[in-house]
N, C-alpha and C. Protein backbone atom coordinates (compact mmCIF):
# COMPACT_ATOMS: atom_id res chain seq x y z
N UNK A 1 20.06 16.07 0.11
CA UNK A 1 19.13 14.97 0.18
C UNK A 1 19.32 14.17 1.47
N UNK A 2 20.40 14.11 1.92
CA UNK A 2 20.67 13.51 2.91
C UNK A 2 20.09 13.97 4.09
N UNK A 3 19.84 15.58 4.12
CA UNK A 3 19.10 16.11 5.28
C UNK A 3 17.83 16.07 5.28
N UNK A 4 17.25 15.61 4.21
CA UNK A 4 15.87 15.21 3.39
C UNK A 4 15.50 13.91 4.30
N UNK A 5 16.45 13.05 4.55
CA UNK A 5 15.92 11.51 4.61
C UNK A 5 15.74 11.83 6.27
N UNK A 6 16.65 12.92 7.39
CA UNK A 6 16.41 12.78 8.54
C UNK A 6 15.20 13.84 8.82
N UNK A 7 14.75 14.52 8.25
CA UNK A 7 13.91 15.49 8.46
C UNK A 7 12.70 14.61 8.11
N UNK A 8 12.60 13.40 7.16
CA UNK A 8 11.45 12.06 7.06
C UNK A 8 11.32 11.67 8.25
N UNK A 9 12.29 11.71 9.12
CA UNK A 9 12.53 10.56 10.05
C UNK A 9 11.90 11.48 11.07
N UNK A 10 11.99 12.82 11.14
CA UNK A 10 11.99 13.69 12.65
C UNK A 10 9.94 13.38 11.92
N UNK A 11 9.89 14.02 10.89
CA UNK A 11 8.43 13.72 11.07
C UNK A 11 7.55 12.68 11.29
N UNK A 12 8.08 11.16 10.85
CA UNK A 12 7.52 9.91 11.30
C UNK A 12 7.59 9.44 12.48
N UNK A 13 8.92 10.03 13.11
CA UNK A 13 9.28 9.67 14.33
C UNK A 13 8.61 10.37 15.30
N UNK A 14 8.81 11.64 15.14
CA UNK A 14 8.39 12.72 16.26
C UNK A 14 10.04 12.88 16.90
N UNK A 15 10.85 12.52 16.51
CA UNK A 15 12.40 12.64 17.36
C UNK A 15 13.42 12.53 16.28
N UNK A 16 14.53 13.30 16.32
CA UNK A 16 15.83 12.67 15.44
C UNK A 16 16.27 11.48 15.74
N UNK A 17 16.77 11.06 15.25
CA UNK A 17 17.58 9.30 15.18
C UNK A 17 18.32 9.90 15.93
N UNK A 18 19.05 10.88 16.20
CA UNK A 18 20.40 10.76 17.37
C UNK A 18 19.82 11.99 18.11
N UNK A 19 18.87 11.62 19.03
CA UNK A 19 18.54 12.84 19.90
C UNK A 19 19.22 12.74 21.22
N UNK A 20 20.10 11.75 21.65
CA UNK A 20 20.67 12.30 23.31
C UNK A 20 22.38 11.85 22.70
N UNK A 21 22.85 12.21 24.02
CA UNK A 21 24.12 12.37 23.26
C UNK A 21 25.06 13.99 23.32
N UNK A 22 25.90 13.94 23.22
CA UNK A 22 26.73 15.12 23.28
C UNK A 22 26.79 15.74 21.65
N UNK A 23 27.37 16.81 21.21
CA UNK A 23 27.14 17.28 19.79
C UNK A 23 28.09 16.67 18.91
N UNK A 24 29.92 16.23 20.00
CA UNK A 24 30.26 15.30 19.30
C UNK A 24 30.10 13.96 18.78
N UNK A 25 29.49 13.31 20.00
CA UNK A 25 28.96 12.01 19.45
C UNK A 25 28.03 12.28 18.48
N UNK A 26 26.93 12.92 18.46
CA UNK A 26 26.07 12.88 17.28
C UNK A 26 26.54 13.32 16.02
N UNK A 27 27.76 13.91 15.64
CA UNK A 27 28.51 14.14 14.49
C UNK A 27 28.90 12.55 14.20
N UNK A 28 29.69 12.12 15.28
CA UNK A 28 30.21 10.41 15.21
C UNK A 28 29.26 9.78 14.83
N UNK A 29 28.26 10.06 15.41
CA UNK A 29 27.40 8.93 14.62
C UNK A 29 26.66 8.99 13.16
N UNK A 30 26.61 10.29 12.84
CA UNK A 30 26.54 10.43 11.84
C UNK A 30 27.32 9.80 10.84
N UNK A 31 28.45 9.94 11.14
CA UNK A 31 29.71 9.04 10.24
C UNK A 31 29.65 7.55 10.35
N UNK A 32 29.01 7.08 10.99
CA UNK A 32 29.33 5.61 12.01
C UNK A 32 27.87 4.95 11.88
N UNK A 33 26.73 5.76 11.97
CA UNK A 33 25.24 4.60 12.28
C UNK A 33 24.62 4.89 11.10
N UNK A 34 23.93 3.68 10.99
CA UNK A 34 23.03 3.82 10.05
C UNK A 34 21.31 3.89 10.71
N UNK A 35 20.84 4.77 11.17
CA UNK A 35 19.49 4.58 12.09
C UNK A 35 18.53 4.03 11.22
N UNK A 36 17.77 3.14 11.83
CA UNK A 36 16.69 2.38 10.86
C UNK A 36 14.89 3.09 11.65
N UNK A 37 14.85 3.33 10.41
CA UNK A 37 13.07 4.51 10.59
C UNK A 37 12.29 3.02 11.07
N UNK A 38 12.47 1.55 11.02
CA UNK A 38 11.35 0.92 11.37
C UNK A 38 11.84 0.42 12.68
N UNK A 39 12.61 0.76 13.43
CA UNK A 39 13.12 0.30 14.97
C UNK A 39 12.12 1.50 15.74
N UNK A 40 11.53 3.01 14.78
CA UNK A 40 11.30 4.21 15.84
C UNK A 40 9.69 3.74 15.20
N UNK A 41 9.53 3.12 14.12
CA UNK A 41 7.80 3.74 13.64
C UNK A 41 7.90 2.02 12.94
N UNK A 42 7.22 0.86 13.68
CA UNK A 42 7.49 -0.37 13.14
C UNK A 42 6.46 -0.31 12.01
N UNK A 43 5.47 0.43 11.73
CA UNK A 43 4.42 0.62 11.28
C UNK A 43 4.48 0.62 9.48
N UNK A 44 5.48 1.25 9.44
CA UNK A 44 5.86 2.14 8.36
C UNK A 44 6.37 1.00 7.16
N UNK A 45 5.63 1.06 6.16
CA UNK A 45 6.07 0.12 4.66
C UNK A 45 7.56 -0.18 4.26
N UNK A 46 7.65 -1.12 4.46
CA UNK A 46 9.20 -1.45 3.83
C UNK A 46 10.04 -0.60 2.64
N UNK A 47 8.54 -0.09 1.76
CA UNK A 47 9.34 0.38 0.71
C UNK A 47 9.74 2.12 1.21
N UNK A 48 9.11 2.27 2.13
CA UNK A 48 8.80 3.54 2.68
C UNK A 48 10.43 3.75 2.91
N UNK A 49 10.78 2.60 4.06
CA UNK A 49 12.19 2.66 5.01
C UNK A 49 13.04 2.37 3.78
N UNK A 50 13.39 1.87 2.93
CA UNK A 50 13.99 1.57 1.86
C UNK A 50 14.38 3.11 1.33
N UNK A 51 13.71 3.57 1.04
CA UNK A 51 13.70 5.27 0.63
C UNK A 51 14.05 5.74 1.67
N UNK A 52 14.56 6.04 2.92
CA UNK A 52 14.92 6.37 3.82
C UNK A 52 16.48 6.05 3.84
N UNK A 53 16.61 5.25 3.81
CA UNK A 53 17.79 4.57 3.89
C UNK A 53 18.97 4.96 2.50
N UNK A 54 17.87 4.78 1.78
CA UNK A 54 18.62 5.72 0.52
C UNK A 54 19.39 6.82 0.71
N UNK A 55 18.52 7.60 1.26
CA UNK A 55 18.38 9.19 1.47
C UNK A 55 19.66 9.25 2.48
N UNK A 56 19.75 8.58 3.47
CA UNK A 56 20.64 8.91 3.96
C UNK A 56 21.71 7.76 4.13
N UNK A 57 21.97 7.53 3.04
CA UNK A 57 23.40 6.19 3.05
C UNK A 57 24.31 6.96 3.26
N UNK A 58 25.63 7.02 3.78
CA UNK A 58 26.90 7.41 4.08
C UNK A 58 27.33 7.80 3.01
N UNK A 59 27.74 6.90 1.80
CA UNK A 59 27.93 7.07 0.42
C UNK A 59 27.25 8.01 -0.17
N UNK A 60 28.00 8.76 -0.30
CA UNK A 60 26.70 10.01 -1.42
C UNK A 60 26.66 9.37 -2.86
N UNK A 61 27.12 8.28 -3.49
CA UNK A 61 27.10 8.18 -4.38
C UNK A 61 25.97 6.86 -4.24
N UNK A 62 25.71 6.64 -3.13
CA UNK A 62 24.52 5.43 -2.93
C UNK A 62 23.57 6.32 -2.68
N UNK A 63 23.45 7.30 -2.61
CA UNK A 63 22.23 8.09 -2.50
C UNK A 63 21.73 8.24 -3.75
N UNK A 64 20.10 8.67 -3.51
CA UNK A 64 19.43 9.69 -5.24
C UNK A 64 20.76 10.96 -5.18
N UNK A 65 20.26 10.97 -6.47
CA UNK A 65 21.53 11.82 -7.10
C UNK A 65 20.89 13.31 -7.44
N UNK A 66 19.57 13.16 -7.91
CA UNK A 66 19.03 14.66 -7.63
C UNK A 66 17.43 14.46 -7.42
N UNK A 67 17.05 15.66 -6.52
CA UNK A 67 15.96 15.70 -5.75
C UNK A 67 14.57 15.03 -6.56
N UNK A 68 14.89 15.20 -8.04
CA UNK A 68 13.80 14.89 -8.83
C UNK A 68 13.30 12.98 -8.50
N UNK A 69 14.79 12.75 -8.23
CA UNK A 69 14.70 10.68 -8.03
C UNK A 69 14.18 11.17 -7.00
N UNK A 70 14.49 11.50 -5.67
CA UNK A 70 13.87 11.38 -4.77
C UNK A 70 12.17 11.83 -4.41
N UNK A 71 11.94 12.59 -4.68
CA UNK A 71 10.64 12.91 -5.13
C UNK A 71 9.66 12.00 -5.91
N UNK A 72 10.26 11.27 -6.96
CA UNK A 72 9.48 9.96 -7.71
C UNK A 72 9.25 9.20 -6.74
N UNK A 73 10.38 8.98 -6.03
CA UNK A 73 10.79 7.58 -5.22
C UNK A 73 9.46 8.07 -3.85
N UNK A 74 9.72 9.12 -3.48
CA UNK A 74 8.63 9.33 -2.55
C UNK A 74 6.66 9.24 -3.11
N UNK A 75 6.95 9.61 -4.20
CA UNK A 75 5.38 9.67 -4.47
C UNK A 75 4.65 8.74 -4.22
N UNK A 76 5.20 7.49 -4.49
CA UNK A 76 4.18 6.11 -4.13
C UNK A 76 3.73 6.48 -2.84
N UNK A 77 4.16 7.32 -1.79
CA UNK A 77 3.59 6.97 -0.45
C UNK A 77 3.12 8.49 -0.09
């Protein structure tokens, strides 16, 4: 799910959240940033980025827990 919430992001965005950068830093940041979908697409519904953010919290246990939540959680939009 977690690769769920950046593959949201490559399509709203048109770019990954960590597109320049070396392959180690973008591992680091993976561990380290939290990228926010409304800094790349200001456009985009709060509840939208909220579900985003879910998807990819650090915590896997702050994440949906199986694809079915996430899928609900997406349908509103």
């Amino acid at each position: 799910l977690y690769s769920l919430g950046f593959t949201l992001y490559f399509l709203l965005a048109g770019r990954p959240p960590f597109a320049d950068g070396t392959l180690t830093q973008k591992v680091l940041w993976h561990q380290t940033r939290s990228p926010s979908l409304t800094d790349a697409r200001p456009d985009v519904p709060g509840g939208l980025a909220a579900v985003f953010a879910r998807l990819t919290a650090k915590d896997p246990a702050d994440r949906y827990q199986t694809p079915e939540e996430a899928a609900d959680a997406l349908a509103a939009f």
